[in-house]
N, C-alpha and C. Protein backbone atom coordinates (compact mmCIF):
# COMPACT_ATOMS: atom_id res chain seq x y z
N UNK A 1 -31.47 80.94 92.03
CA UNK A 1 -32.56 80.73 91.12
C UNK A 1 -32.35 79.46 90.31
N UNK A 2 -31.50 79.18 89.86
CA UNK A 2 -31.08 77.93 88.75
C UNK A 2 -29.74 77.24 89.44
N UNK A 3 -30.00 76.34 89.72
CA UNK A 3 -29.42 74.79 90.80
C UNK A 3 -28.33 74.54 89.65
N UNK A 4 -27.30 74.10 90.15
CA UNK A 4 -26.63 73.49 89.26
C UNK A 4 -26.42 72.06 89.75
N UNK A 5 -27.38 71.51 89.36
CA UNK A 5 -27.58 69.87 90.04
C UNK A 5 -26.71 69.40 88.63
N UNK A 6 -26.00 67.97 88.67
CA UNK A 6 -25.58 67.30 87.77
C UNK A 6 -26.35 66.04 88.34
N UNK A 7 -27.23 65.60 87.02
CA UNK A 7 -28.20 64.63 87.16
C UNK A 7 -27.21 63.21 86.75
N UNK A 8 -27.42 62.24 87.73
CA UNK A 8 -26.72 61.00 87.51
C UNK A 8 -27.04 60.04 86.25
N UNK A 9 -26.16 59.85 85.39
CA UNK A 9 -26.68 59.24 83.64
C UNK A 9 -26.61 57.98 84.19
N UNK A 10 -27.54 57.64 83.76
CA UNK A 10 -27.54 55.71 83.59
C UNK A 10 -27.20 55.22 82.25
N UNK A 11 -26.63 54.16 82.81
CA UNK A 11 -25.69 53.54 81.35
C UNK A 11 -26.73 52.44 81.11
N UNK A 12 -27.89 52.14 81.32
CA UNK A 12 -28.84 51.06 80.99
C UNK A 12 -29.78 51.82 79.98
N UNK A 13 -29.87 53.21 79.78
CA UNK A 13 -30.59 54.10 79.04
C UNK A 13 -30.13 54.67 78.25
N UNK A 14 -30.67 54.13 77.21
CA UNK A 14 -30.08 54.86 75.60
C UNK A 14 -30.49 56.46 75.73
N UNK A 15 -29.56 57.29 75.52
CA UNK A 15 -29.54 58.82 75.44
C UNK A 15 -29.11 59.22 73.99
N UNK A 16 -28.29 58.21 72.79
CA UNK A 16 -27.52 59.01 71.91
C UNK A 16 -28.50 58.30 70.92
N UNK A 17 -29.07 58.53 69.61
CA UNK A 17 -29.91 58.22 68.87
C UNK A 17 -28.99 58.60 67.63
N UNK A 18 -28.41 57.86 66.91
CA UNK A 18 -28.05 58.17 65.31
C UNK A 18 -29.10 57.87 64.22
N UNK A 19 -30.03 58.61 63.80
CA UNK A 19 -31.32 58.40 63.40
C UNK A 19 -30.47 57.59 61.93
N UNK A 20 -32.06 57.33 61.19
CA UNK A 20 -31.91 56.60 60.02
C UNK A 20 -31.14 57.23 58.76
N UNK A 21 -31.35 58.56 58.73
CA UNK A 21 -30.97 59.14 57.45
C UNK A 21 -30.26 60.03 57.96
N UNK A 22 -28.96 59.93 58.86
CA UNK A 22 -28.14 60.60 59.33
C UNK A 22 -26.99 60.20 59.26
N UNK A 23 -25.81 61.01 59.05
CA UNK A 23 -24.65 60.54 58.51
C UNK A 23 -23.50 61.51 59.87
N UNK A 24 -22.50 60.62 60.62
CA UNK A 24 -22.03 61.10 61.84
C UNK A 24 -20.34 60.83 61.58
N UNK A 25 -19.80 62.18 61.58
CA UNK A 25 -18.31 61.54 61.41
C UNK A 25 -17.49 62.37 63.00
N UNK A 26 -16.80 61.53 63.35
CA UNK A 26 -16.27 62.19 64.41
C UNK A 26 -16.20 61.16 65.42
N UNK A 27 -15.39 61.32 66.76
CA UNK A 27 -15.49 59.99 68.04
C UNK A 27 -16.75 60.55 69.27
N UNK A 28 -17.33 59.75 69.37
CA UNK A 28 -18.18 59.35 70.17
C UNK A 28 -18.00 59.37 71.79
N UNK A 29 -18.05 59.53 72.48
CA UNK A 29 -18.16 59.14 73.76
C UNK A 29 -18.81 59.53 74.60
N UNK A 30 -19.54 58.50 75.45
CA UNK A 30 -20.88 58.32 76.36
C UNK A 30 -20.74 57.76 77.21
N UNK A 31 -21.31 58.02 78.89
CA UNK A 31 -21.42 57.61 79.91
C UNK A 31 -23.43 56.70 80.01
N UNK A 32 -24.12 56.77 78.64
CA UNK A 32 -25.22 56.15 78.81
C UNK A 32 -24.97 55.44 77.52
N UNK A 33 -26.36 54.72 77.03
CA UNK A 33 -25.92 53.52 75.31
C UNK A 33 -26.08 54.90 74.44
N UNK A 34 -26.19 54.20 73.30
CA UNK A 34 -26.24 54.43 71.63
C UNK A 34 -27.13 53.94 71.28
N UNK A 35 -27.84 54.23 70.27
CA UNK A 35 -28.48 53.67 69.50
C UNK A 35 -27.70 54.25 68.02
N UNK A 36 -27.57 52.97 66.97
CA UNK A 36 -27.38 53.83 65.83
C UNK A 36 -28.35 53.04 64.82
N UNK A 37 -28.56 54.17 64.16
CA UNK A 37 -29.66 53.68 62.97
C UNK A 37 -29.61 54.17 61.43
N UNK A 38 -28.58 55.44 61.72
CA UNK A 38 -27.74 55.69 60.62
C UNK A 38 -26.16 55.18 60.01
N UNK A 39 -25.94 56.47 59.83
CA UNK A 39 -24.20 55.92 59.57
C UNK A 39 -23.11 56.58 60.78
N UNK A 40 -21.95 56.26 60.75
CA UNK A 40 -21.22 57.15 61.70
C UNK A 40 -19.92 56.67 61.18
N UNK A 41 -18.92 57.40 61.68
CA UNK A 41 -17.40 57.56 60.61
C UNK A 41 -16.38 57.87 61.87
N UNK A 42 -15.75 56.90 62.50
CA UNK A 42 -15.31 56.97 63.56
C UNK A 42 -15.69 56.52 65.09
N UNK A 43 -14.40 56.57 65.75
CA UNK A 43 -14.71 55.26 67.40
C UNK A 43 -15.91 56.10 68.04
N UNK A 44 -16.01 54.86 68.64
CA UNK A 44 -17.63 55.08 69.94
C UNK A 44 -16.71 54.27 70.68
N UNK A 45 -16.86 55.20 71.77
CA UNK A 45 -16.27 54.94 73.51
C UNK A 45 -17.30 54.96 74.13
N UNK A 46 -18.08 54.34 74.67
CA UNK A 46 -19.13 54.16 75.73
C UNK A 46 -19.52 53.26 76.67
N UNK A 47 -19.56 53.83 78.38
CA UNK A 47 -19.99 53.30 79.30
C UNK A 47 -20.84 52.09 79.35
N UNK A 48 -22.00 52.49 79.10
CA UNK A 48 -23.19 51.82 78.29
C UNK A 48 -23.45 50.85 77.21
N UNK A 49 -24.47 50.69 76.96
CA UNK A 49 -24.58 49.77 75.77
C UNK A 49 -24.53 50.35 74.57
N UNK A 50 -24.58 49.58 73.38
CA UNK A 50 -24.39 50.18 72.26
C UNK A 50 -25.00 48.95 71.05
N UNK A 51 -26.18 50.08 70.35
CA UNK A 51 -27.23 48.76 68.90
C UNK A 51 -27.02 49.22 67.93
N UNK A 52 -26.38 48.87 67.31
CA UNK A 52 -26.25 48.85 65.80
C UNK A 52 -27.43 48.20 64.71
N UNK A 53 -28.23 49.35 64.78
CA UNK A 53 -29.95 48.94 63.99
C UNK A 53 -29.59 47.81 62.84
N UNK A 54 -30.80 47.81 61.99
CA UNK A 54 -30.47 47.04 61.19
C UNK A 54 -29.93 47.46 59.95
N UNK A 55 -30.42 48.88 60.16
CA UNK A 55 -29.95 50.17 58.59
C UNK A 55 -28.91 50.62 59.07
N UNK A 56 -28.32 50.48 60.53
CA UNK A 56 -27.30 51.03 60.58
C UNK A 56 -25.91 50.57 60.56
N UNK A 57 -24.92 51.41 60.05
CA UNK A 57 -23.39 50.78 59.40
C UNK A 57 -22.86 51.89 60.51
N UNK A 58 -21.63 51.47 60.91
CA UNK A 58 -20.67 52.03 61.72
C UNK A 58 -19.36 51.31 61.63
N UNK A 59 -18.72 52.38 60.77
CA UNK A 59 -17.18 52.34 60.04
C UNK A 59 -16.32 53.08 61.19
N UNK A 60 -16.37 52.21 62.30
CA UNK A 60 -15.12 52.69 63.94
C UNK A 60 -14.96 51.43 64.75
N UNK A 61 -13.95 51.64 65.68
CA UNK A 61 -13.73 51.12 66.70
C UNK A 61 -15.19 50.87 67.64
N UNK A 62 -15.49 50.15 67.74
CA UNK A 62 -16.34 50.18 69.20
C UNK A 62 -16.13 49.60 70.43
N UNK A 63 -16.29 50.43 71.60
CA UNK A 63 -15.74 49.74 72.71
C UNK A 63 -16.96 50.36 73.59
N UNK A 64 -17.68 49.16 74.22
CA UNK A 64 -18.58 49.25 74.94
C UNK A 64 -19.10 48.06 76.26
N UNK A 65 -20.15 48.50 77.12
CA UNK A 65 -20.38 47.51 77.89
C UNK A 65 -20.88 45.79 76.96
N UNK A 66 -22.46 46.11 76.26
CA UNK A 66 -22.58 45.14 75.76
C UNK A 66 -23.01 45.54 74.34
N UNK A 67 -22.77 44.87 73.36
CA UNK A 67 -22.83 45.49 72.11
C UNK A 67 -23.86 44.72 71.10
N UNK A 68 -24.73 45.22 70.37
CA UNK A 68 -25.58 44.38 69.35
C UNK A 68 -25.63 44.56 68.63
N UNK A 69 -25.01 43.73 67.44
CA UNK A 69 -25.15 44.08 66.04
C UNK A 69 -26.50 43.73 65.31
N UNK A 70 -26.96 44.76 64.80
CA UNK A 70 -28.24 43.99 63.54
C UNK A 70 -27.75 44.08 62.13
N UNK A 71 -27.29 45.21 61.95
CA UNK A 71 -26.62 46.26 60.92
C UNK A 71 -24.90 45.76 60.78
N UNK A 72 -24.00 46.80 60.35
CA UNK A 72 -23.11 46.13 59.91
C UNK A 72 -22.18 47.04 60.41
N UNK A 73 -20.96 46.23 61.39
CA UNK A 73 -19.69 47.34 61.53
C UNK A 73 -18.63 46.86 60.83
N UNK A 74 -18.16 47.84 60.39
CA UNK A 74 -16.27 47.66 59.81
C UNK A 74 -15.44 48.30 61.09
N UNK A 75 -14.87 47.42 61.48
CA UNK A 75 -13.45 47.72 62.55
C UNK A 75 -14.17 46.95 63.80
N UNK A 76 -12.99 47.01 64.68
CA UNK A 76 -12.62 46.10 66.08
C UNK A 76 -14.05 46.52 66.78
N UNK A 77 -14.22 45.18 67.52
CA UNK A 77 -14.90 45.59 68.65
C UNK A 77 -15.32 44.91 70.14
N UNK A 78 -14.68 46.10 71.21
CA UNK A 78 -14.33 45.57 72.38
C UNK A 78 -15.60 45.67 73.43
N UNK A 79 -15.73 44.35 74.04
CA UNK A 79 -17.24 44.67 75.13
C UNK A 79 -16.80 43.96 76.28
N UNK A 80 -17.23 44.37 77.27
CA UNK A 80 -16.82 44.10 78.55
C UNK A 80 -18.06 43.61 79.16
N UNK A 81 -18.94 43.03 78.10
CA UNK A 81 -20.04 42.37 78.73
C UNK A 81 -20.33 40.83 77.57
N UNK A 82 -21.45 41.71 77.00
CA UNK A 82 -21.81 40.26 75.71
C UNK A 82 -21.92 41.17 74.87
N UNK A 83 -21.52 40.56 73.47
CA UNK A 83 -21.59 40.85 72.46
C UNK A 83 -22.38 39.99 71.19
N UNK A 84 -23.60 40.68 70.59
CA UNK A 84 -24.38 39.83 69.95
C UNK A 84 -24.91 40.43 68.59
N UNK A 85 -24.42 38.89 67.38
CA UNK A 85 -24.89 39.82 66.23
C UNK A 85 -25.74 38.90 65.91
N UNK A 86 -26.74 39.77 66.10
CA UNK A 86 -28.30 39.38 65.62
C UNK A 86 -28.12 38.49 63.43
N UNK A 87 -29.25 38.18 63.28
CA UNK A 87 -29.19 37.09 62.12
C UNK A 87 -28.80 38.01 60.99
N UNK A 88 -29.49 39.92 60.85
CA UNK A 88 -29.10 40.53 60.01
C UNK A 88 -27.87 41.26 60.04
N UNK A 89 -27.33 40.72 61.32
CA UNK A 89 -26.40 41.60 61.62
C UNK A 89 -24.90 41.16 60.75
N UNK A 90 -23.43 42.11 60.46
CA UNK A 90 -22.62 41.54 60.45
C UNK A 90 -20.95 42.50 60.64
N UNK A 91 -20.31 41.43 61.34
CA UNK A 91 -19.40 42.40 61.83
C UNK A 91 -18.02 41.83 61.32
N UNK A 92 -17.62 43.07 60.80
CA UNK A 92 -15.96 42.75 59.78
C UNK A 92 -15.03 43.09 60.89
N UNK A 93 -14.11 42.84 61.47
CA UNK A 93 -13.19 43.04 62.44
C UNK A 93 -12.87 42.45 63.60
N UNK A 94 -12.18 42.69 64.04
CA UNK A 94 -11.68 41.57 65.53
C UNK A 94 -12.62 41.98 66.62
N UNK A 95 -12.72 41.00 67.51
CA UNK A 95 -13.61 41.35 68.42
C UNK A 95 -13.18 40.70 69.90
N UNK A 96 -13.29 41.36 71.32
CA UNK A 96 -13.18 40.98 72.54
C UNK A 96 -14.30 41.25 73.38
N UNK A 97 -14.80 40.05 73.78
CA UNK A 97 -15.63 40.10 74.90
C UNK A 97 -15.84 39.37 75.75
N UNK A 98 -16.17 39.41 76.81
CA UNK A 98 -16.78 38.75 77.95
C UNK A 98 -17.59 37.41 77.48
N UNK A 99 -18.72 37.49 76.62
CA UNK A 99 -19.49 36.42 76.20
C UNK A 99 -20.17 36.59 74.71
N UNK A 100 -20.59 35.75 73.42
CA UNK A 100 -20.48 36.40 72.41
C UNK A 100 -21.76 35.30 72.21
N UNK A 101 -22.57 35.78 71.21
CA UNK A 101 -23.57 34.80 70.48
C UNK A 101 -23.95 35.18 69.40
N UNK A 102 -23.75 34.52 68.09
CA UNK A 102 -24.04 34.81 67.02
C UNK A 102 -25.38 34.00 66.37
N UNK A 103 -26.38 34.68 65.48
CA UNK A 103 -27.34 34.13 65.53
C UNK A 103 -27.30 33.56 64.03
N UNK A 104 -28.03 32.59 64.02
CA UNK A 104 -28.16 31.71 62.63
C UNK A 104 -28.11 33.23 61.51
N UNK A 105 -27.26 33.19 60.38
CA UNK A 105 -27.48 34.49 59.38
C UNK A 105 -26.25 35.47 59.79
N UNK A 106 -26.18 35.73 60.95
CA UNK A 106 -25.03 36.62 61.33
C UNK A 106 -24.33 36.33 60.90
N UNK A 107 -22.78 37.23 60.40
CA UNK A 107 -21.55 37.28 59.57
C UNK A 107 -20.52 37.79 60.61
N UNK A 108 -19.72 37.29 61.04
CA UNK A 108 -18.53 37.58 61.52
C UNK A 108 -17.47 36.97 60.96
N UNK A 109 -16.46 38.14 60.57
CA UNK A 109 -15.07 37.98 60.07
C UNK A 109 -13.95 38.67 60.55
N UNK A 110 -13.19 37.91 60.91
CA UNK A 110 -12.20 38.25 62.24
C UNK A 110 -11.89 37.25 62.62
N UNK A 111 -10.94 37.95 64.32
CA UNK A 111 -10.56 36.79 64.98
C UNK A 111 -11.07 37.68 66.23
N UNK A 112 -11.22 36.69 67.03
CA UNK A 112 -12.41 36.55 68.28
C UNK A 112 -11.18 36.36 69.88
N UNK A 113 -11.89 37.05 70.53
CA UNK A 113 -10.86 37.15 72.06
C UNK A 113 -11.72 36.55 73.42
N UNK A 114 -12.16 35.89 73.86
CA UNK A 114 -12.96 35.66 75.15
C UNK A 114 -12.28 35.99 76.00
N UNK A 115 -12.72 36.90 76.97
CA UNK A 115 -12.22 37.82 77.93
C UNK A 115 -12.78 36.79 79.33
N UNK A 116 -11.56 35.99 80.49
CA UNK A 116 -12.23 35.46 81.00
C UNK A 116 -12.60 36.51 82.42
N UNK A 117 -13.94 35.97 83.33
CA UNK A 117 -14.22 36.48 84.15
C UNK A 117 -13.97 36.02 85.52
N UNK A 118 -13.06 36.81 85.99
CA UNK A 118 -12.56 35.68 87.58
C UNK A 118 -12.75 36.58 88.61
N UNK A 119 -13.57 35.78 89.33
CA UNK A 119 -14.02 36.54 90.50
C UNK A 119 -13.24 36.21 92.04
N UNK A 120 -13.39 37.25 92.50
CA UNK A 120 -11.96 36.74 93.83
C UNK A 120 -12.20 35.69 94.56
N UNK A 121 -13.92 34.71 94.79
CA UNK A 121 -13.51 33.72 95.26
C UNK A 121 -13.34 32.35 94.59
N UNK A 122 -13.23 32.82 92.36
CA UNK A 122 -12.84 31.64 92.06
C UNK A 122 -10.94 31.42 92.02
N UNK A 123 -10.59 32.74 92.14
CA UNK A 123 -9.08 32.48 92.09
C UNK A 123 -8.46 32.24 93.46
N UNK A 124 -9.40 32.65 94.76
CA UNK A 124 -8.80 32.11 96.02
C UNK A 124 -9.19 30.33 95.93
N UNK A 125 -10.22 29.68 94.98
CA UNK A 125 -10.33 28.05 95.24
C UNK A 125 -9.75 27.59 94.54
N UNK A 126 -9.23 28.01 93.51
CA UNK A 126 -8.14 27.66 92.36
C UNK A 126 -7.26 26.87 93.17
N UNK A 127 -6.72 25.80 92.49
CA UNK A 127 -5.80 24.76 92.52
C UNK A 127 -4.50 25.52 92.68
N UNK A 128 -3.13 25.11 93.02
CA UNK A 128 -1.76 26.01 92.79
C UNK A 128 -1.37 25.19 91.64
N UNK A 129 -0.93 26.48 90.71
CA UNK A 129 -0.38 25.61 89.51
C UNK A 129 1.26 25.03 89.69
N UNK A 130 1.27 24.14 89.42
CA UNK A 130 2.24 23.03 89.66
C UNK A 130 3.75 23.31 88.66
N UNK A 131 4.54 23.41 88.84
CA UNK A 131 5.41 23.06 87.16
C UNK A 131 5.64 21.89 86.79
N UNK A 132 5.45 21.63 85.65
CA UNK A 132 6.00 20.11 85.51
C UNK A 132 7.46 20.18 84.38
N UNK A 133 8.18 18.96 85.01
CA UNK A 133 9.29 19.16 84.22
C UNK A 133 9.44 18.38 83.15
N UNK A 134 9.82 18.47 81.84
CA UNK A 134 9.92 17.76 80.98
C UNK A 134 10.93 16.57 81.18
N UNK A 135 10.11 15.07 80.75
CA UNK A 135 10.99 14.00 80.74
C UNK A 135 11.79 14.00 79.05
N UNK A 136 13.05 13.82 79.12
CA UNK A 136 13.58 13.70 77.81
C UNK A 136 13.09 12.44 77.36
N UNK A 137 12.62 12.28 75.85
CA UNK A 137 12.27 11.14 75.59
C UNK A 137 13.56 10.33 74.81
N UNK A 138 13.17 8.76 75.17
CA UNK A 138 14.66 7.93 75.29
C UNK A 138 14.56 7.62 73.94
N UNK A 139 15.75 7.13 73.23
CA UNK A 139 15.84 6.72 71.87
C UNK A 139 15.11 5.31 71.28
N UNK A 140 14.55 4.82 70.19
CA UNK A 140 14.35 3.30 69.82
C UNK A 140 15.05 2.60 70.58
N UNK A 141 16.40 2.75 70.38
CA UNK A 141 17.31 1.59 70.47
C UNK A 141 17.73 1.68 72.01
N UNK A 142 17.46 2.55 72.69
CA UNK A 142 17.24 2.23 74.35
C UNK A 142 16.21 1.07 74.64
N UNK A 143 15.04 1.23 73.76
CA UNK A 143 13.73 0.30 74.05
C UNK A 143 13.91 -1.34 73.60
N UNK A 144 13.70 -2.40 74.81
CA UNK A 144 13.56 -3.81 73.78
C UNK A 144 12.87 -4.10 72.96
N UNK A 145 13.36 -4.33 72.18
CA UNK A 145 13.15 -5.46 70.86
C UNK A 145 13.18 -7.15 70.81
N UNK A 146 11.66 -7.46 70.66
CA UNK A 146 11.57 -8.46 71.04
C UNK A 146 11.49 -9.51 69.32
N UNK A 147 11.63 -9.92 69.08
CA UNK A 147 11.36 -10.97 67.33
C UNK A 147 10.87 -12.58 67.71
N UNK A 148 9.63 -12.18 67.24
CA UNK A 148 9.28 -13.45 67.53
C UNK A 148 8.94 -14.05 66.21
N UNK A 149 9.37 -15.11 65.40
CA UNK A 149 9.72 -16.42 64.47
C UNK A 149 8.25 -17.28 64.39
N UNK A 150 7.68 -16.96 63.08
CA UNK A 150 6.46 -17.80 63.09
C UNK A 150 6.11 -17.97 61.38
N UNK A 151 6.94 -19.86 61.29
CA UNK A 151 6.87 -20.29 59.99
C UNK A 151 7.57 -18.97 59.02
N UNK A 152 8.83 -18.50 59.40
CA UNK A 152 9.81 -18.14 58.53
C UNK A 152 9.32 -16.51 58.30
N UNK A 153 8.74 -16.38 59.20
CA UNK A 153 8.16 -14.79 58.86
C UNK A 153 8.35 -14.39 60.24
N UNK A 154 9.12 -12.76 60.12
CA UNK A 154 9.53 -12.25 61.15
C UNK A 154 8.71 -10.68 61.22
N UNK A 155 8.49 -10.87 63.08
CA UNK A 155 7.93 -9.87 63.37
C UNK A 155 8.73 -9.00 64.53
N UNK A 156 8.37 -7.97 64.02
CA UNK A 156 9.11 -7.16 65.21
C UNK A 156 8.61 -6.06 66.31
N UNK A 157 8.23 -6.61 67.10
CA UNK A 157 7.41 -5.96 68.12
C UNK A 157 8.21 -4.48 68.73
N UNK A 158 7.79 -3.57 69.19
CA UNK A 158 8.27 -2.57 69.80
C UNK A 158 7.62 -2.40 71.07
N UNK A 159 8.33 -2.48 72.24
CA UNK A 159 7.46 -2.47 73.38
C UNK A 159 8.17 -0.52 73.84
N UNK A 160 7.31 0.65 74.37
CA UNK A 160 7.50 1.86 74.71
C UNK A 160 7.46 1.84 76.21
């Protein structure tokens, strides 16, 4: 009578809604986005994307595909895609991502990680990295010194 189908979540479709006048303490985690538009008190782990409204504050970790700030987070935040804080947006904490754009007005304070993206046929055309060995550098007084005499005034050239 009743299927026990498990319906496949898409991570391009916001499923979690933190409304406006809602207050969320606890960790998070989602295989689709977020939306937050309230408050929340603790990490968000999610597959998906993840918007931080413009009323909304989120005092956690966030670690998500691509992340948008409008609103304001306190603590780290990790994206494995792009990460973007809109003009009202602003974000207190360190941040890693793939690609980042901050818009005229946005506030970021932290320190920033660019995550690079290498795909297997840019590291099979890659160059071989070489070692190079350090030359010791030679002293002044290895180098000539040349003085050249002009009307009682002396100059002293250094040739390297």
């Amino acid at each position: 009578m009743f299927k026990n189908k498990k319906a496949k979540i898409d991570p391009n479709m916001t499923d979690t809604l933190i409304g406006e006048c809602t207050v969320f303490e606890g960790k998070i985690k989602s295989e689709a986005g977020i939306r937050v538009e309230g408050q929340i008190v603790g990490d968000i782990d999610c597959a998906g994307d993840i918007t931080i409204g413009e009323k909304g504050i989120a005092r956690s970790n966030v670690k998500a595909r691509n992340v948008v700030i409008a609103g304001q987070v306190v603590g780290n935040v990790s994206s494995t895609g792009k990460l973007t804080i809109k003009a009202t947006g602003q974000l207190h904490g360190n941040l890693s991502a793939l690609e980042l754009a901050i818009e005229s007005g946005g506030v970021f304070q932290g320190t920033s990680k660019m995550d690079a993206k290498e795909s297997k046929d840019a590291k099979d055309n890659q160059a071989p990295v070489t070692e190079e060995r350090l030359v010791p550098r030679e002293r002044e007084a290895d180098h000539p010194i040349s003085t050249l005499h002009d009307n009682d005034q002396t100059a002293v050239l250094k040739t390297w």
